[in-house]
N, C-alpha and C. Protein backbone atom coordinates (compact mmCIF):
# COMPACT_ATOMS: atom_id res chain seq x y z
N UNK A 1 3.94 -13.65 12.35
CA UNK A 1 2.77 -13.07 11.71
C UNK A 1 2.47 -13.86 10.44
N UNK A 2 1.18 -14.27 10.64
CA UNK A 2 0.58 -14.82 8.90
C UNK A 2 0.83 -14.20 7.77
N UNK A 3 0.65 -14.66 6.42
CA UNK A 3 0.80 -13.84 4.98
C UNK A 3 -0.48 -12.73 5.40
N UNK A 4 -1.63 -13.78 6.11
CA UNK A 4 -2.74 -12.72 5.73
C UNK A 4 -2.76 -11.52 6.51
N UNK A 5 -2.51 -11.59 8.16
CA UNK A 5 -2.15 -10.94 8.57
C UNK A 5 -1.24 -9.83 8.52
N UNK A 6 -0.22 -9.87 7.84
CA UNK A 6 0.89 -9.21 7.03
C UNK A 6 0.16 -8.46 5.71
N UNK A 7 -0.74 -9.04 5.17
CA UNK A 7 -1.79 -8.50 3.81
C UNK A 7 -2.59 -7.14 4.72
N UNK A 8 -3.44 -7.66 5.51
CA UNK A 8 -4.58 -6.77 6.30
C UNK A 8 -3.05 -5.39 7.05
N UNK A 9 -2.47 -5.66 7.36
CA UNK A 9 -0.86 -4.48 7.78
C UNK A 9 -1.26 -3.93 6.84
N UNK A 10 -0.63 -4.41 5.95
CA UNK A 10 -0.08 -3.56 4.30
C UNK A 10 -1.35 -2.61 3.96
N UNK A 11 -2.70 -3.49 4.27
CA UNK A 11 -4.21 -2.70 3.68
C UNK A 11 -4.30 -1.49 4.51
N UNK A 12 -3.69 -1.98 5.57
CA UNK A 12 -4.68 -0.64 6.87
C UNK A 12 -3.37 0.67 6.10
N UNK A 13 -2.47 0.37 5.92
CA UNK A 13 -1.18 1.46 5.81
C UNK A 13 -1.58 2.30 4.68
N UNK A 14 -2.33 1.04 3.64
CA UNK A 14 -2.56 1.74 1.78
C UNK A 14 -3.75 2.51 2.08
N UNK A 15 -4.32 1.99 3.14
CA UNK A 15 -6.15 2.70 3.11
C UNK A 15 -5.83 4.13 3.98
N UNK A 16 -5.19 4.22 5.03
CA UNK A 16 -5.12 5.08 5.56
C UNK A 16 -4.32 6.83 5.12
N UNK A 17 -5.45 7.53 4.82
CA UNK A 17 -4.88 8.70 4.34
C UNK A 17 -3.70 9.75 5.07
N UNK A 18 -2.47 9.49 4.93
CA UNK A 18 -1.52 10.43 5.59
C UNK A 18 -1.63 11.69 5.79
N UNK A 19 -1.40 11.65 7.35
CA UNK A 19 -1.59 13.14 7.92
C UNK A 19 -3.06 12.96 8.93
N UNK A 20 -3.52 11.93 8.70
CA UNK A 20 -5.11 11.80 9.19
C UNK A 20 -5.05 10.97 10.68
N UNK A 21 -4.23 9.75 10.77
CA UNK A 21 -4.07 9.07 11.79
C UNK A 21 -2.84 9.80 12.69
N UNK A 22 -3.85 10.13 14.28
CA UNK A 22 -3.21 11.06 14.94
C UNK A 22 -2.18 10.73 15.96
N UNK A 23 -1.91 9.33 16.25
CA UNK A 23 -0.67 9.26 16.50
C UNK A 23 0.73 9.81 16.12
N UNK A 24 0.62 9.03 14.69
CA UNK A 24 2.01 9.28 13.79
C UNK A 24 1.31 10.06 12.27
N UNK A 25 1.70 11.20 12.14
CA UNK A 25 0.93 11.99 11.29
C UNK A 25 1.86 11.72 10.02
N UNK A 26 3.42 10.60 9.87
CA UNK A 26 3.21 10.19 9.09
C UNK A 26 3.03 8.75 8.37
N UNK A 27 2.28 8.32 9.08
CA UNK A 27 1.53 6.88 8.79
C UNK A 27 0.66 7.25 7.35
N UNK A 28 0.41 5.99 6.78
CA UNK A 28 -0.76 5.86 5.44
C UNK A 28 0.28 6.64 4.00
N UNK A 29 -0.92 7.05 3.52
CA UNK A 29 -0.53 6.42 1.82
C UNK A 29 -1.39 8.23 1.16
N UNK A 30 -0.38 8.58 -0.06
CA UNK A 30 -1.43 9.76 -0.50
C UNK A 30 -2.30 9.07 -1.73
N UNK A 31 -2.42 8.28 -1.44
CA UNK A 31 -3.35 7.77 -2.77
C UNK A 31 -4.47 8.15 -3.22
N UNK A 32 -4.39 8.41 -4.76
CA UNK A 32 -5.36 9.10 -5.32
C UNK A 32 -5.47 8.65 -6.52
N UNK A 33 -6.86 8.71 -7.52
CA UNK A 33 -7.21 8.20 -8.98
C UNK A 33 -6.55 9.40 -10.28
N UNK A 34 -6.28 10.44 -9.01
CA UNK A 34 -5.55 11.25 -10.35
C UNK A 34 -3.99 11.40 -10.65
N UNK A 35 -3.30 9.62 -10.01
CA UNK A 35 -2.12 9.75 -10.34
C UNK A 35 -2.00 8.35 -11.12
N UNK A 36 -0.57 8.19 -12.00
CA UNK A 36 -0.68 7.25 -12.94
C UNK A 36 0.48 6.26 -12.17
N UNK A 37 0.31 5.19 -12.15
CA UNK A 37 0.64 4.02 -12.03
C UNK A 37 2.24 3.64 -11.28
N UNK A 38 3.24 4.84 -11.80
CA UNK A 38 4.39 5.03 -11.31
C UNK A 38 4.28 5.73 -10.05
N UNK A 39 3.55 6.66 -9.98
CA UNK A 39 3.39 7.37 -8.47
C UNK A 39 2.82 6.24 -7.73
N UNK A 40 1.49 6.04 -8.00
CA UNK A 40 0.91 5.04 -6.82
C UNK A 40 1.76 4.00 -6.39
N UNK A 41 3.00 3.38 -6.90
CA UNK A 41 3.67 2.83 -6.55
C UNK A 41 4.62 3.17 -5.62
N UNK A 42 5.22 4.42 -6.01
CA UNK A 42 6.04 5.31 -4.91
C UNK A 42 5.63 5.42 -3.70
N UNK A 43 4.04 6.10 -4.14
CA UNK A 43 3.37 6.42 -2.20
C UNK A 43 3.09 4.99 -1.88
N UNK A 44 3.02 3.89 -2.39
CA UNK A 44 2.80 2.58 -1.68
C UNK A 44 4.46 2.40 -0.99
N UNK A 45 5.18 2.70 -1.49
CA UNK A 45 6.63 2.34 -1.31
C UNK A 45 6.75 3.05 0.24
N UNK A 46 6.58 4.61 0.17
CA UNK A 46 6.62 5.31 1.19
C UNK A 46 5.43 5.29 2.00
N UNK A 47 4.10 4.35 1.82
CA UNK A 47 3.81 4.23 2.76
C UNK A 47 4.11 2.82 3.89
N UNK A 48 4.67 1.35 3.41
CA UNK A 48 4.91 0.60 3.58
C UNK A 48 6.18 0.45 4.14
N UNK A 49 7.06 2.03 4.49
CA UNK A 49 8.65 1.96 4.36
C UNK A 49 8.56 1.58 5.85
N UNK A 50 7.70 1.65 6.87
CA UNK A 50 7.93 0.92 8.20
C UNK A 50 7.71 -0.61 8.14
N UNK A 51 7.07 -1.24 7.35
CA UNK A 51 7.03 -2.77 7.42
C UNK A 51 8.59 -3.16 6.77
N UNK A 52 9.23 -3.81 7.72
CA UNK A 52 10.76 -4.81 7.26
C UNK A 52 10.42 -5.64 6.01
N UNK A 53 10.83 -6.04 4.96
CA UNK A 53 10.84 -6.70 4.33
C UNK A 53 9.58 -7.13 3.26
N UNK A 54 9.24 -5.73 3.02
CA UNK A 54 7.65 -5.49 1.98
C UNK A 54 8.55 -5.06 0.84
N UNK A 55 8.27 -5.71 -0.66
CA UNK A 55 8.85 -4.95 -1.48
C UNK A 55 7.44 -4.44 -2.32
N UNK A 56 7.01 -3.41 -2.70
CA UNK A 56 5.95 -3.25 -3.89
C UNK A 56 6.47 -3.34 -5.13
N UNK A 57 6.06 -4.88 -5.71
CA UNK A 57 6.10 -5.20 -7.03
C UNK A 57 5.99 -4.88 -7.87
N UNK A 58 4.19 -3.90 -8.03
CA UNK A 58 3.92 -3.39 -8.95
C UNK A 58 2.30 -2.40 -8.52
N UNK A 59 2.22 -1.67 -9.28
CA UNK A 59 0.73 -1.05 -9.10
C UNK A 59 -0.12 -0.80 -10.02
N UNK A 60 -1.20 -0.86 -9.92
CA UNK A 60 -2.03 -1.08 -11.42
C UNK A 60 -3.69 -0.20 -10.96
N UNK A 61 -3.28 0.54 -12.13
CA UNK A 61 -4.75 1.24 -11.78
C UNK A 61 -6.18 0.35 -13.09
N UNK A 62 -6.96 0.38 -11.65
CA UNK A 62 -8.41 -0.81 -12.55
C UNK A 62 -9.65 -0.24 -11.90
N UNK A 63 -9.97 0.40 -13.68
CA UNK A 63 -11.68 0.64 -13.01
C UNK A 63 -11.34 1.41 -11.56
N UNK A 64 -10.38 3.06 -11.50
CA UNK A 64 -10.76 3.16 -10.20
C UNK A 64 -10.63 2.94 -8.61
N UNK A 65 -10.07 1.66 -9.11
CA UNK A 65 -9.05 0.75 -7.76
C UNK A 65 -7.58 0.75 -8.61
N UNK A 66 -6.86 0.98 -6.83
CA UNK A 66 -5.51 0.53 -7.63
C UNK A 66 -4.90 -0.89 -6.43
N UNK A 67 -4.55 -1.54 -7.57
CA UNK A 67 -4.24 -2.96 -7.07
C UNK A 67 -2.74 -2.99 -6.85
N UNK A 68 -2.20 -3.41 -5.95
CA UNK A 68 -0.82 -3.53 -5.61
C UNK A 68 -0.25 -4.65 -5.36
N UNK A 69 0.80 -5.28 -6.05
CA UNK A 69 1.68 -6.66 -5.70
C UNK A 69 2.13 -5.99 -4.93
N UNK A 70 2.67 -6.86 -3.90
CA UNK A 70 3.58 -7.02 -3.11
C UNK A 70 4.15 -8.58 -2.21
N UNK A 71 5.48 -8.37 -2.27
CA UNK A 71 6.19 -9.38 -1.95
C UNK A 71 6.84 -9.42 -0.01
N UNK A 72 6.93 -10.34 0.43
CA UNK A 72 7.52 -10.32 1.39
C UNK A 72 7.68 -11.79 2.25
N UNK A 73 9.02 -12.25 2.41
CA UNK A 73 9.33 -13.23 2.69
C UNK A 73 9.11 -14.70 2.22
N UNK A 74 9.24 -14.20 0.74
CA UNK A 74 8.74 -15.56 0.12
C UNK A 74 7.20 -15.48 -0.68
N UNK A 75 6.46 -14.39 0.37
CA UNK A 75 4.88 -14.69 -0.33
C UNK A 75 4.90 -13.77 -0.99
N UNK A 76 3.83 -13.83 -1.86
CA UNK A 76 3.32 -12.58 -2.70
C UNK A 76 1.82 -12.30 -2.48
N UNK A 77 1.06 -11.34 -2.37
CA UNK A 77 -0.28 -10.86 -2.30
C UNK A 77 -0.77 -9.73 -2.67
N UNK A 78 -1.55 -9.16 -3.03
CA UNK A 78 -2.49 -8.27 -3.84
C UNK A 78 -3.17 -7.91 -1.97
N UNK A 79 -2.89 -6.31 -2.66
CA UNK A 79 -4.24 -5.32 -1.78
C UNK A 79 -4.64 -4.51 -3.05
N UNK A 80 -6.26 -4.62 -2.78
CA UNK A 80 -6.79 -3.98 -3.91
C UNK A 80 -7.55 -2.59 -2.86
N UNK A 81 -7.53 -1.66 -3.29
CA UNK A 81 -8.03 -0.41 -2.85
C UNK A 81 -8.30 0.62 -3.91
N UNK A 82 -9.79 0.97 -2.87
CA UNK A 82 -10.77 1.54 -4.08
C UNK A 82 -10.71 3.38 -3.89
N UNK A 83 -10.02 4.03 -5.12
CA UNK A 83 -9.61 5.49 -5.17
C UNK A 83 -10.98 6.54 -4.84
């Protein structure tokens, strides 16, 4: 799998609201603008905990979006997602 390909994973997991996708009800992310910077990192953590070898670096709330490092196998990339 590509970095980018591996990026667009990570996006569909952060974008997708848990409990909503009816396969696996617990797939996706509780992400929301009314949490501060340490949580959004957590639910990125627990939503990413099925991808092998994703670490979340960091999370940053901007204007509304929260932007997320993340590392995996060497690369690093940003998903930015809008709250």
């Amino acid at each position: 799998m590509s970095p980018e390909e591996f990026i667009r994973a990570c996006e569909a997991a952060l974008i997708c609201r848990r409990g909503r996708f009816y396969p696996d009800k617990n797939f996706g992310a509780r992400l929301s603008a009314n949490y501060d910077s340490f949580t959004l990192e957590a639910f990125a953590r627990q939503a990413l905990r099925m991808l092998d070898g994703v670490y979340v670096k960091s999370a940053v709330l901007d204007d509304g979006c929260a932007v997320f490092t993340l590392t995996f196998n060497g690369y690093e990339g940003q998903v930015k997602i809008e709250l």
